[in-house]
PDB file of N, CA and C in Angstrom:
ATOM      1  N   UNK A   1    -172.115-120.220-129.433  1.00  0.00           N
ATOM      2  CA  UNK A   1    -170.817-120.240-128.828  1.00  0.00           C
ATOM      3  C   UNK A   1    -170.475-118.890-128.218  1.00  0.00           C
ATOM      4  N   UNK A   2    -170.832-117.675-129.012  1.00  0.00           N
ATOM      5  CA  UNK A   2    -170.749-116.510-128.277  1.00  0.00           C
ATOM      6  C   UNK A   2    -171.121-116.229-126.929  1.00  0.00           C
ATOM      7  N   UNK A   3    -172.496-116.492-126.585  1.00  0.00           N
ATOM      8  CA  UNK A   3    -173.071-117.110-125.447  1.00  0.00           C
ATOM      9  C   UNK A   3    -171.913-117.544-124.089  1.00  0.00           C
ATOM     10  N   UNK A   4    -171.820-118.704-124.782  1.00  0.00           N
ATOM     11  CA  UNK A   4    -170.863-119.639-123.907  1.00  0.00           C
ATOM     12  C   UNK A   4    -169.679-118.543-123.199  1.00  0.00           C
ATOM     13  N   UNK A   5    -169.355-118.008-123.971  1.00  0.00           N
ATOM     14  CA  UNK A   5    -167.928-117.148-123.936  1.00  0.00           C
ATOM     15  C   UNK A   5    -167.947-115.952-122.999  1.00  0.00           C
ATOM     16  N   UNK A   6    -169.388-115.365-123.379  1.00  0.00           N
ATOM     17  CA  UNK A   6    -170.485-114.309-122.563  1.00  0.00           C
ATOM     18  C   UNK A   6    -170.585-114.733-121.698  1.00  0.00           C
ATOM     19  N   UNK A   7    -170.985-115.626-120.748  1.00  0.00           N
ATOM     20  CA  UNK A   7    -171.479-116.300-119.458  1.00  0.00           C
ATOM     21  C   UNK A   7    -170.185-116.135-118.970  1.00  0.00           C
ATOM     22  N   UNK A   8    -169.200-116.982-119.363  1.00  0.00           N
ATOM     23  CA  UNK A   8    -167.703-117.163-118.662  1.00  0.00           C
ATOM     24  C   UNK A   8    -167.498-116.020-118.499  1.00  0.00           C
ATOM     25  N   UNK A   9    -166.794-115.027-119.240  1.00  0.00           N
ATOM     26  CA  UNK A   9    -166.716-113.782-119.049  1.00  0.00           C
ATOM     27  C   UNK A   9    -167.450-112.613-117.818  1.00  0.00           C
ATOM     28  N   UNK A  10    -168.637-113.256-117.917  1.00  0.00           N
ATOM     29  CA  UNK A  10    -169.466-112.329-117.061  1.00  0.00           C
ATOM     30  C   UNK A  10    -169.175-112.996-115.580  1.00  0.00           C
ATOM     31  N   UNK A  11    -168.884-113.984-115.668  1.00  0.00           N
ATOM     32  CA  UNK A  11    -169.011-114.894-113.912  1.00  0.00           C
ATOM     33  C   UNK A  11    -167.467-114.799-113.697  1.00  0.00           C
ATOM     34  N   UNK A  12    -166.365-114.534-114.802  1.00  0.00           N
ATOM     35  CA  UNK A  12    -164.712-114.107-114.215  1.00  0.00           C
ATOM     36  C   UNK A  12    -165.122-112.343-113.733  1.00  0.00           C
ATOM     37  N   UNK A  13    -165.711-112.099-114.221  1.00  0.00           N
ATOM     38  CA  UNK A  13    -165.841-110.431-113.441  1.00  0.00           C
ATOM     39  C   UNK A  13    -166.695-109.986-112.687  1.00  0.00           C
ATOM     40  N   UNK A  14    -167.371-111.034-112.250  1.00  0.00           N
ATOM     41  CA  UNK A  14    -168.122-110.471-110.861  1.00  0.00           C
ATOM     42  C   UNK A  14    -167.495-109.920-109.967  1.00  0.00           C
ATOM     43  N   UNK A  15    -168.287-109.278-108.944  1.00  0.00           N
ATOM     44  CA  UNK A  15    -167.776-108.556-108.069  1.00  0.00           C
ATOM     45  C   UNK A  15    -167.224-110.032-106.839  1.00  0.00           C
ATOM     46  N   UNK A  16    -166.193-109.909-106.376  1.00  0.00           N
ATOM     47  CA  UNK A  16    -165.920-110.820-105.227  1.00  0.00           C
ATOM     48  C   UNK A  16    -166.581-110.843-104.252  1.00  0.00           C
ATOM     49  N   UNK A  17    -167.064-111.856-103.320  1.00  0.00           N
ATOM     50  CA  UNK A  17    -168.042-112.000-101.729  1.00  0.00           C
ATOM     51  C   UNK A  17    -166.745-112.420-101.308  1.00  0.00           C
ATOM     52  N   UNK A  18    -166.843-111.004-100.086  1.00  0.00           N
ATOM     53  CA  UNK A  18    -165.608-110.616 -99.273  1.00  0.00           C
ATOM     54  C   UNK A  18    -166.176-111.303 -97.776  1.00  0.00           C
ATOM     55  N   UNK A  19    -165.377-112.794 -97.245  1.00  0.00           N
ATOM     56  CA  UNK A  19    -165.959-113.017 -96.356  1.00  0.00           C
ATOM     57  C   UNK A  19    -165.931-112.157 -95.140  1.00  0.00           C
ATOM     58  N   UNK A  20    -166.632-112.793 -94.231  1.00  0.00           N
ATOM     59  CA  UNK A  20    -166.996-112.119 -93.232  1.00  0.00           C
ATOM     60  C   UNK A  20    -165.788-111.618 -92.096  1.00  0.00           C
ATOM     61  N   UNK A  21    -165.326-110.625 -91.104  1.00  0.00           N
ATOM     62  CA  UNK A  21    -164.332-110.202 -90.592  1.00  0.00           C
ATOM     63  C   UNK A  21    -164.438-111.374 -89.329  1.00  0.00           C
ATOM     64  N   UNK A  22    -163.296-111.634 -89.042  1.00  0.00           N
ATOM     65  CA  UNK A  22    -162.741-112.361 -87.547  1.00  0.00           C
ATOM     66  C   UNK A  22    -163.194-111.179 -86.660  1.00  0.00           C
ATOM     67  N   UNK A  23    -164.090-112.162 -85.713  1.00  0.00           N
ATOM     68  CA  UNK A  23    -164.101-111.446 -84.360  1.00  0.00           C
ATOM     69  C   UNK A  23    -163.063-111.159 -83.922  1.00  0.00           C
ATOM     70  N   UNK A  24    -162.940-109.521 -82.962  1.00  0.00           N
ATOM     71  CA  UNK A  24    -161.828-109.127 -82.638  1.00  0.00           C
ATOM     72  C   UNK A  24    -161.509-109.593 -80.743  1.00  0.00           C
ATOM     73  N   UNK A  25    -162.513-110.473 -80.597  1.00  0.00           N
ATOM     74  CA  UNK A  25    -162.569-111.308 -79.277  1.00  0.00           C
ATOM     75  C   UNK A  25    -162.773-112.542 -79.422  1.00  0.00           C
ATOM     76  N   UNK A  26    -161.317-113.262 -78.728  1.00  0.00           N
ATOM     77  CA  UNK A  26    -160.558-114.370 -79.027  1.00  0.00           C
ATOM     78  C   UNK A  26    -160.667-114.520 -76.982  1.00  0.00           C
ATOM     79  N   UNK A  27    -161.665-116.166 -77.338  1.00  0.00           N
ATOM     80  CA  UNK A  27    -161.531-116.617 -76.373  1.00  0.00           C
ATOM     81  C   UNK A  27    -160.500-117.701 -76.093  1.00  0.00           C
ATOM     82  N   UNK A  28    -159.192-117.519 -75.034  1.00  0.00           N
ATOM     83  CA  UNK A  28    -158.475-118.600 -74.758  1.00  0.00           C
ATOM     84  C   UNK A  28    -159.042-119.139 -73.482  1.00  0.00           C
ATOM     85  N   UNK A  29    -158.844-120.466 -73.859  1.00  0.00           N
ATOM     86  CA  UNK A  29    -159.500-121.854 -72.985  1.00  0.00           C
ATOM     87  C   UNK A  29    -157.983-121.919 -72.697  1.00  0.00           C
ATOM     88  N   UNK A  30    -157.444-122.273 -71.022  1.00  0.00           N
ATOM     89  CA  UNK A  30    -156.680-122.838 -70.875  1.00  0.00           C
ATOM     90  C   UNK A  30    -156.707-124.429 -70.966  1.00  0.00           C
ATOM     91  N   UNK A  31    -155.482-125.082 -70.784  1.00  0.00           N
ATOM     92  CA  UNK A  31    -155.676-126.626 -70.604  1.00  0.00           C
ATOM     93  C   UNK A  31    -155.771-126.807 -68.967  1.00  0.00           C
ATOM     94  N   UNK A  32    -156.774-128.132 -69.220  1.00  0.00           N
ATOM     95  CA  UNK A  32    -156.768-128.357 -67.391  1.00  0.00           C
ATOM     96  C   UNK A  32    -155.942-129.057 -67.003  1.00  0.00           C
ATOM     97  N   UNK A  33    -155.796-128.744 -65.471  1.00  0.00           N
ATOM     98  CA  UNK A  33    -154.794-129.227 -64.973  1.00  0.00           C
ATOM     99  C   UNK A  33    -155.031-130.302 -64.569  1.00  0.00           C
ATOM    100  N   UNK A  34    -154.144-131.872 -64.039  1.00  0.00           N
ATOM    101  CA  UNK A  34    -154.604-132.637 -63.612  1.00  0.00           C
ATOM    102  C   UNK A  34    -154.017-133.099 -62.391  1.00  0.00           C
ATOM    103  N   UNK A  35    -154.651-133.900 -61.410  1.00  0.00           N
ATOM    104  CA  UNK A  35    -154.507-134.179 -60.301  1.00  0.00           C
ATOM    105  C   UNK A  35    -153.651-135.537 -59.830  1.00  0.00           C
ATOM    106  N   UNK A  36    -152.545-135.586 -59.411  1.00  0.00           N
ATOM    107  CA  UNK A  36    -152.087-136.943 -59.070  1.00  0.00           C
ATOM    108  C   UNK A  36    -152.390-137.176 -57.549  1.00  0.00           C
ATOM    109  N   UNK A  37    -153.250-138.068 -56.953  1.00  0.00           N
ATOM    110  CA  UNK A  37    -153.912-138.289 -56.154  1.00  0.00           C
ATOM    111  C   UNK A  37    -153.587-139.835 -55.317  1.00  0.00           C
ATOM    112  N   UNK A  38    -152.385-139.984 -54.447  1.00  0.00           N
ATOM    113  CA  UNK A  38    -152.097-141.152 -53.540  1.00  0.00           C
ATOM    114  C   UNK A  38    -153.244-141.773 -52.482  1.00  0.00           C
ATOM    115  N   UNK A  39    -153.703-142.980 -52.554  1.00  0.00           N
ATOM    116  CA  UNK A  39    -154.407-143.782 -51.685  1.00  0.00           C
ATOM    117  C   UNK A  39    -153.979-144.209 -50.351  1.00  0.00           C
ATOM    118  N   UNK A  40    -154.899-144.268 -49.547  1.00  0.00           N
ATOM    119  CA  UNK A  40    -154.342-144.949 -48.221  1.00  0.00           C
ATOM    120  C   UNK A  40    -154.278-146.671 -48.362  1.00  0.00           C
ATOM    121  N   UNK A  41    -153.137-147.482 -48.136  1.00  0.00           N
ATOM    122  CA  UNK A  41    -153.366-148.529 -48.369  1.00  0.00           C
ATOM    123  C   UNK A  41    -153.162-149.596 -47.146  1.00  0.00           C
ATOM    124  N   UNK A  42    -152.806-150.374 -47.319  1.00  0.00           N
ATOM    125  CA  UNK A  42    -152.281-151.527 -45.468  1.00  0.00           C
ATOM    126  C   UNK A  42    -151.148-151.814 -45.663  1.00  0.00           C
ATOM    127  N   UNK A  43    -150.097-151.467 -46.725  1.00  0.00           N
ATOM    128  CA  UNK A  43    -149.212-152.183 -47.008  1.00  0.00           C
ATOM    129  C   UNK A  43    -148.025-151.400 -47.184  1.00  0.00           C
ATOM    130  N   UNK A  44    -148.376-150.333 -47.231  1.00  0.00           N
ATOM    131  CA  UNK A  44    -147.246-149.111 -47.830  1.00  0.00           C
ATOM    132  C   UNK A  44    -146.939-147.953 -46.329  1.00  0.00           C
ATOM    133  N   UNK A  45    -145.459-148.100 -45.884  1.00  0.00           N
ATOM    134  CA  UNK A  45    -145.300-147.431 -44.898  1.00  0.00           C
ATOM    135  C   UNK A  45    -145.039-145.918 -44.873  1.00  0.00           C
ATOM    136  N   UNK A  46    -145.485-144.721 -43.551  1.00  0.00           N
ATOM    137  CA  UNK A  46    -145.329-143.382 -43.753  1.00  0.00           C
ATOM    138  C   UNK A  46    -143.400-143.253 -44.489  1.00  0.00           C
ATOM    139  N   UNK A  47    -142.981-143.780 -43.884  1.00  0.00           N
ATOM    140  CA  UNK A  47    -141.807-143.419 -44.481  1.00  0.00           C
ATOM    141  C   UNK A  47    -141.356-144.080 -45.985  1.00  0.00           C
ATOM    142  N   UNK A  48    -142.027-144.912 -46.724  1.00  0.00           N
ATOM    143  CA  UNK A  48    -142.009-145.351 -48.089  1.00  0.00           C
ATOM    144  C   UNK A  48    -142.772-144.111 -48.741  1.00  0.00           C
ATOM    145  N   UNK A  49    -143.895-143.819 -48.277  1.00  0.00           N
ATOM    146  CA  UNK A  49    -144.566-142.849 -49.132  1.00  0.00           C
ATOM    147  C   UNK A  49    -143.867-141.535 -48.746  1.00  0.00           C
ATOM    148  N   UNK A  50    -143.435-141.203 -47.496  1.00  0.00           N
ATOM    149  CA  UNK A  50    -142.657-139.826 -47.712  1.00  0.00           C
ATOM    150  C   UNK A  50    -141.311-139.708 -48.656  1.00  0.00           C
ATOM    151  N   UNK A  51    -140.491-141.199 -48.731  1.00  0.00           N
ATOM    152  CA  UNK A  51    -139.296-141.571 -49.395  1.00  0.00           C
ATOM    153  C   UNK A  51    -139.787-141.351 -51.413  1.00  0.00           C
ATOM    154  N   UNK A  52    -141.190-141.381 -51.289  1.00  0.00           N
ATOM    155  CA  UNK A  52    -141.486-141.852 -52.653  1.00  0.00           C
ATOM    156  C   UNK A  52    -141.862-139.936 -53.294  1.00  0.00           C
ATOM    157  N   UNK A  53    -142.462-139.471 -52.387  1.00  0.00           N
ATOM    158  CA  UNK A  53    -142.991-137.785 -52.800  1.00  0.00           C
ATOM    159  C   UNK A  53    -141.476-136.876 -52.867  1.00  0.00           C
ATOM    160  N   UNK A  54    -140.673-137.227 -51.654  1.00  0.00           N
ATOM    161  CA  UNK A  54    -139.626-136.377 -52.109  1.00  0.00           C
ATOM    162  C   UNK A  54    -138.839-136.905 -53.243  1.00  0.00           C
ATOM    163  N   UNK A  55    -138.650-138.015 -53.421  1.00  0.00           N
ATOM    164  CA  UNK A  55    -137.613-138.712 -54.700  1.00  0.00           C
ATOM    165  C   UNK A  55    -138.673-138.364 -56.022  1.00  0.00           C
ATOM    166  N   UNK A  56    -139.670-138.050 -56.112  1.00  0.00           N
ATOM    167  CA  UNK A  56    -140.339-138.264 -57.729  1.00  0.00           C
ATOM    168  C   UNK A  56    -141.529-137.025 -58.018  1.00  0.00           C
ATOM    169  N   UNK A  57    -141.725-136.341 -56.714  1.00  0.00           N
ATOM    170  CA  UNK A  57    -142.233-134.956 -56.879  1.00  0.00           C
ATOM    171  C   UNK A  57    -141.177-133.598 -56.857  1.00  0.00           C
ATOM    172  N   UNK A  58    -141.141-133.019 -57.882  1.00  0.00           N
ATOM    173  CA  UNK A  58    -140.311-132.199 -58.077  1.00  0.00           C
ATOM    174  C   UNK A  58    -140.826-131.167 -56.982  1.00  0.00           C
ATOM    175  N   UNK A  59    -139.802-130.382 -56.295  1.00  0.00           N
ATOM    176  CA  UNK A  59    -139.871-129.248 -55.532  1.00  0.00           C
ATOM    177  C   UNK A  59    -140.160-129.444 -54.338  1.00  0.00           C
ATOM    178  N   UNK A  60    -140.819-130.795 -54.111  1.00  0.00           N
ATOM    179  CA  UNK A  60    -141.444-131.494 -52.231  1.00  0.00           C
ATOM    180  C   UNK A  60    -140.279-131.421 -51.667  1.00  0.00           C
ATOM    181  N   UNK A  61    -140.486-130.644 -50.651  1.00  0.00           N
ATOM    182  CA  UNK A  61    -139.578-130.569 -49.219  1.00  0.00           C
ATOM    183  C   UNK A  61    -140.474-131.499 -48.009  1.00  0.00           C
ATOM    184  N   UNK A  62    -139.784-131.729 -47.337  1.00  0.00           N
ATOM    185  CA  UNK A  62    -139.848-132.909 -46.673  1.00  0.00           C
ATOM    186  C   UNK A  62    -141.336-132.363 -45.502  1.00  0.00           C
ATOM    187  N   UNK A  63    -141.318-131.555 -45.250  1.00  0.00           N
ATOM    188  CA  UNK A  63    -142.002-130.839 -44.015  1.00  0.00           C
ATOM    189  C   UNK A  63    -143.680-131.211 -44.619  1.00  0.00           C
ATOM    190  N   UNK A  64    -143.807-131.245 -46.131  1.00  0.00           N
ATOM    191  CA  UNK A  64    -144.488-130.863 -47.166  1.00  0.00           C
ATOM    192  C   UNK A  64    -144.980-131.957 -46.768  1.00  0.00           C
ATOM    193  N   UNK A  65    -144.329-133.685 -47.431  1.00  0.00           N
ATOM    194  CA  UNK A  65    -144.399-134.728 -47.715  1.00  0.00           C
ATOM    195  C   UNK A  65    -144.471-135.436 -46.827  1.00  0.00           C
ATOM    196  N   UNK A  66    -144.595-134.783 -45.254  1.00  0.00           N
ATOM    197  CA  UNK A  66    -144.741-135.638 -43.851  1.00  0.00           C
ATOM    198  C   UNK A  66    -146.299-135.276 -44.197  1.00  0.00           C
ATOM    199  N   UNK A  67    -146.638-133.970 -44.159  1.00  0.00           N
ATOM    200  CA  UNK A  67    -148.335-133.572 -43.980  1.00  0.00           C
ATOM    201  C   UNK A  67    -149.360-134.542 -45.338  1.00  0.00           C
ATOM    202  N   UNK A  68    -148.491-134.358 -46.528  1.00  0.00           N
ATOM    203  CA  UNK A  68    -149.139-135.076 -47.432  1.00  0.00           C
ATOM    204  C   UNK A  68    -149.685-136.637 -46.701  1.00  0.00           C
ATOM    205  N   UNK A  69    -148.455-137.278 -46.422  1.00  0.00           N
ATOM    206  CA  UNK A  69    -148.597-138.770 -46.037  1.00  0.00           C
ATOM    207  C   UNK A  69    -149.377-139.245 -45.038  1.00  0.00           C
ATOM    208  N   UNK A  70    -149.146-138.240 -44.048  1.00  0.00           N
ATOM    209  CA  UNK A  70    -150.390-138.430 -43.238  1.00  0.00           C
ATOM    210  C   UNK A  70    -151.962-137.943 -43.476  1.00  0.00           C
ATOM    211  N   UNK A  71    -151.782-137.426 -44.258  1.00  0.00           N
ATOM    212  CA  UNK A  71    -153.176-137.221 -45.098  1.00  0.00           C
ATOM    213  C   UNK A  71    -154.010-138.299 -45.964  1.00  0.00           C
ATOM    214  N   UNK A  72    -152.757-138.582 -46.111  1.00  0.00           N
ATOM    215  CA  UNK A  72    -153.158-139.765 -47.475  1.00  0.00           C
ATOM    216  C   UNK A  72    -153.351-140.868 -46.247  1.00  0.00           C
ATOM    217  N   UNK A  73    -153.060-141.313 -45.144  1.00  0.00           N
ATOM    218  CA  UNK A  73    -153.364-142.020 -44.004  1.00  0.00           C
ATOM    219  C   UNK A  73    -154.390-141.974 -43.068  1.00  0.00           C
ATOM    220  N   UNK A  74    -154.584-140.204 -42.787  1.00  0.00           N
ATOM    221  CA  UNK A  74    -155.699-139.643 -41.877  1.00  0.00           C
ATOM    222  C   UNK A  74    -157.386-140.152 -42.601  1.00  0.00           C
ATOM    223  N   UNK A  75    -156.948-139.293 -44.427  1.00  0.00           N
ATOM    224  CA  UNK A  75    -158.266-139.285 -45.180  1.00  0.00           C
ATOM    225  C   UNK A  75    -158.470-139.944 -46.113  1.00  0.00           C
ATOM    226  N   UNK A  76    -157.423-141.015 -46.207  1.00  0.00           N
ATOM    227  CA  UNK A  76    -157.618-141.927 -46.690  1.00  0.00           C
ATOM    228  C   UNK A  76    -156.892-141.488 -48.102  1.00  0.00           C
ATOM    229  N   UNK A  77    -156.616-140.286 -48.804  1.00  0.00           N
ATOM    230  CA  UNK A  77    -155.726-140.133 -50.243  1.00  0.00           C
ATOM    231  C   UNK A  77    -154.993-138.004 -49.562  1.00  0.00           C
ATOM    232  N   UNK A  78    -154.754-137.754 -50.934  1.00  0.00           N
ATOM    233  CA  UNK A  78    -154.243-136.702 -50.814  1.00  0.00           C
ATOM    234  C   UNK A  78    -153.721-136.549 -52.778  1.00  0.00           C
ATOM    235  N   UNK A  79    -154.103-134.997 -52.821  1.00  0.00           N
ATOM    236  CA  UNK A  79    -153.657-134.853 -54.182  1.00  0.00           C
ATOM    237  C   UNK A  79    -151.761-134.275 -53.841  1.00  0.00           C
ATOM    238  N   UNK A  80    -151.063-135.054 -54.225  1.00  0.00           N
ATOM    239  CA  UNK A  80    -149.798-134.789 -54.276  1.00  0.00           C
ATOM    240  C   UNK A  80    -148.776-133.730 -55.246  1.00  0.00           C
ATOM    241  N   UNK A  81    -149.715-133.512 -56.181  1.00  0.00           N
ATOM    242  CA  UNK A  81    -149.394-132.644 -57.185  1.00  0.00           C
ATOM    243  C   UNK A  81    -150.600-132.278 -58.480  1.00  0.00           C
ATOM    244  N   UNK A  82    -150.518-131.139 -58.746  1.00  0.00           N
ATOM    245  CA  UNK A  82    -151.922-130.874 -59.830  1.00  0.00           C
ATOM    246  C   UNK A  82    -150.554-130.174 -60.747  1.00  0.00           C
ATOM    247  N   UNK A  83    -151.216-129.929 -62.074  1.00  0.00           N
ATOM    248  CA  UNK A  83    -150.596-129.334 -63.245  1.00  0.00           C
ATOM    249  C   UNK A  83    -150.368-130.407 -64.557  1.00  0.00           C
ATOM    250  N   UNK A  84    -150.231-129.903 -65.524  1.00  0.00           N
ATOM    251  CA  UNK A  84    -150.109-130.334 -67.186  1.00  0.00           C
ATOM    252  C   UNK A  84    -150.461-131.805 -67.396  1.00  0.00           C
ATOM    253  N   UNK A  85    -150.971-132.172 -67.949  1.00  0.00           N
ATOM    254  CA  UNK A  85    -151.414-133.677 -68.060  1.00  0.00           C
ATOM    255  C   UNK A  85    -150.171-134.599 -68.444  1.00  0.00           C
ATOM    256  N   UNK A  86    -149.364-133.763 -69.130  1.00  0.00           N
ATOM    257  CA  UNK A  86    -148.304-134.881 -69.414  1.00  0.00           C
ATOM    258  C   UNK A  86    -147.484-135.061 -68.285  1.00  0.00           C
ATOM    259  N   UNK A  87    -146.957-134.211 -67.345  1.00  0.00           N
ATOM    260  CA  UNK A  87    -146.400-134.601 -66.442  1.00  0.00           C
ATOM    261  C   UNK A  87    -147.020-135.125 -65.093  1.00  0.00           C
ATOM    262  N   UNK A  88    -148.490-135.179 -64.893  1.00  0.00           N
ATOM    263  CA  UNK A  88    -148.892-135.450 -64.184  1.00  0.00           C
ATOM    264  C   UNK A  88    -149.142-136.926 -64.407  1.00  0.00           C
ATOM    265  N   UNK A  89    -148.943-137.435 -66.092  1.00  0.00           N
ATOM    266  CA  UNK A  89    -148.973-138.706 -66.309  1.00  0.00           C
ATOM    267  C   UNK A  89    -147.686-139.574 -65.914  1.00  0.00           C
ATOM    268  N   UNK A  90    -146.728-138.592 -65.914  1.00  0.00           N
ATOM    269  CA  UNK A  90    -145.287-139.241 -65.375  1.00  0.00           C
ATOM    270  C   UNK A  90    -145.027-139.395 -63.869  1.00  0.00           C
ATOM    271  N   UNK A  91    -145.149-138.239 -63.009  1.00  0.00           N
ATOM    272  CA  UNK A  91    -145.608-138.600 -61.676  1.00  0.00           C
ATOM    273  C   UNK A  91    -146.488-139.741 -61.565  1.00  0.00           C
ATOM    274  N   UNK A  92    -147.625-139.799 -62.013  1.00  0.00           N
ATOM    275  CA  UNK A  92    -148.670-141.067 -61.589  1.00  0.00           C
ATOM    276  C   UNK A  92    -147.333-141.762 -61.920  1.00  0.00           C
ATOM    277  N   UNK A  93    -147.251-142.105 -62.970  1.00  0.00           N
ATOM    278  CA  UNK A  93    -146.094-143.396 -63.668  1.00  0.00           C
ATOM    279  C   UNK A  93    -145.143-143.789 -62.473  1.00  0.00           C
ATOM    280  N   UNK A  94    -144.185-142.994 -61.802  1.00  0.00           N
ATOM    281  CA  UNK A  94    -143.577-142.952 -61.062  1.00  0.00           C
ATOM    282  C   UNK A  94    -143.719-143.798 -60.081  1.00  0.00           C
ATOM    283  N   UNK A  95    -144.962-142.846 -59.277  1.00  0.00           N
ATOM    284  CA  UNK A  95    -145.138-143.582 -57.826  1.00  0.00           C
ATOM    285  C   UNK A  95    -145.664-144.432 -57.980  1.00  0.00           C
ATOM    286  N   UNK A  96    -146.578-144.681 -59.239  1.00  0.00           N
ATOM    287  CA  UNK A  96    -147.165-146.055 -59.348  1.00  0.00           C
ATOM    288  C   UNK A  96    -146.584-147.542 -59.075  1.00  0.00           C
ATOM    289  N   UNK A  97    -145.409-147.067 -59.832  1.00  0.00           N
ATOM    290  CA  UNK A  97    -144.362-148.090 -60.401  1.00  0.00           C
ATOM    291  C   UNK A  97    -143.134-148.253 -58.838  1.00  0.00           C
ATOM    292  N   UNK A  98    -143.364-147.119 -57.863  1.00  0.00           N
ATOM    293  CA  UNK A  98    -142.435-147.448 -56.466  1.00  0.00           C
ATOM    294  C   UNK A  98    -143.553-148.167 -55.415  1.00  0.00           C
ATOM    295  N   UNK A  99    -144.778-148.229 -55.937  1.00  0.00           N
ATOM    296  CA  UNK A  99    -145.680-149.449 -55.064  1.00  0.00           C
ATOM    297  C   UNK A  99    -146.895-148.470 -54.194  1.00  0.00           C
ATOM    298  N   UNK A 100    -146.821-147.326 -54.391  1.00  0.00           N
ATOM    299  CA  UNK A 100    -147.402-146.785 -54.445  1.00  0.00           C
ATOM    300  C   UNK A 100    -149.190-146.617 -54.787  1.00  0.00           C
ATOM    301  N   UNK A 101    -150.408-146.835 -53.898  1.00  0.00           N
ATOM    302  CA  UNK A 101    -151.784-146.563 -54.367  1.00  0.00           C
ATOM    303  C   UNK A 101    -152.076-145.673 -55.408  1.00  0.00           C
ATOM    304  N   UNK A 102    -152.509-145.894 -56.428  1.00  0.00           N
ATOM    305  CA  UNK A 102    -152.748-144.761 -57.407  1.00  0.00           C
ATOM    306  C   UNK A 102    -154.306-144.566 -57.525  1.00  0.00           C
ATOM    307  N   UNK A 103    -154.546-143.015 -57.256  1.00  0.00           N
ATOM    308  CA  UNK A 103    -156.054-142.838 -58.112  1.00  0.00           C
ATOM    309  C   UNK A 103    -155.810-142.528 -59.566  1.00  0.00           C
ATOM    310  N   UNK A 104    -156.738-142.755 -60.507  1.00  0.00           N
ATOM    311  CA  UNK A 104    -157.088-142.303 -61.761  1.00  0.00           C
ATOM    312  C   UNK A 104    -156.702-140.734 -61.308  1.00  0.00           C
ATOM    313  N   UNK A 105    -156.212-140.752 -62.672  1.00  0.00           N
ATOM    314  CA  UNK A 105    -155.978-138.885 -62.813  1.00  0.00           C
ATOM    315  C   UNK A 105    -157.125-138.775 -63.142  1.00  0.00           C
ATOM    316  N   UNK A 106    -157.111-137.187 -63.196  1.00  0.00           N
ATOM    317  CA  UNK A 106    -158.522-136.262 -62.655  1.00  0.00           C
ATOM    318  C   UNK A 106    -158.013-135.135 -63.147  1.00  0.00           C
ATOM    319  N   UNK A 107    -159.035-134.533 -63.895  1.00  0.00           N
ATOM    320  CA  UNK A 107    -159.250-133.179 -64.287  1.00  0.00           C
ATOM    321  C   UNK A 107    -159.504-132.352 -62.849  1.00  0.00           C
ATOM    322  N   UNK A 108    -158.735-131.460 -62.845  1.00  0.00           N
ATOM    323  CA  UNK A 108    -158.949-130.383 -61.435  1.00  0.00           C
ATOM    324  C   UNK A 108    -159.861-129.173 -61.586  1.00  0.00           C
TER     325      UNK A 108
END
């Protein structure tokens, strides 16, 4: 039993294993941004889709949302807005939902 008591004793007073130090270089990954991206379609007019970018894209001035639309007409789409995934999920939501062509969001 002495033994027993000896062992315990000896393994509560070991010396501690001091882990290893944190690197002092900390890589930040930003989040990506994502792309809301309008289709050219047969059914949807320049002035519905310019009516739809200024009403549900924050900050589009109109001058903006003539060049977009005809883009999205000329080349067939146009990315209408890039940034944060959650709001780029609400834009899609948006124009989706005013009749609007939608591409799949996209990592930028």
């Amino acid at each position: 039993m002495t033994m027993v008591i000896s062992a315990a004793f000896h393994a509560s007073s070991a010396t501690p294993v001091k882990a290893p130090e944190r690197s002092a270089q900390v890589t930040r990954k930003p989040y990506p941004n994502y792309k809301v991206i309008v289709l050219d379609d047969d059914f949807n007019t320049f002035g519905h889709v310019h009516a739809c970018l200024m009403k549900y894209i924050p900050g589009m001035i109109s001058d903006r949302a003539w060049e977009l639309t005809h883009q999205v007409h000329n080349e067939g789409q146009a990315i209408v807005w890039a940034g944060p995934q959650e709001q780029a999920e609400f834009y899609h939501q948006q124009l989706s939902r005013a009749g609007l062509t939608m591409a799949p969001l996209e990592a930028a």
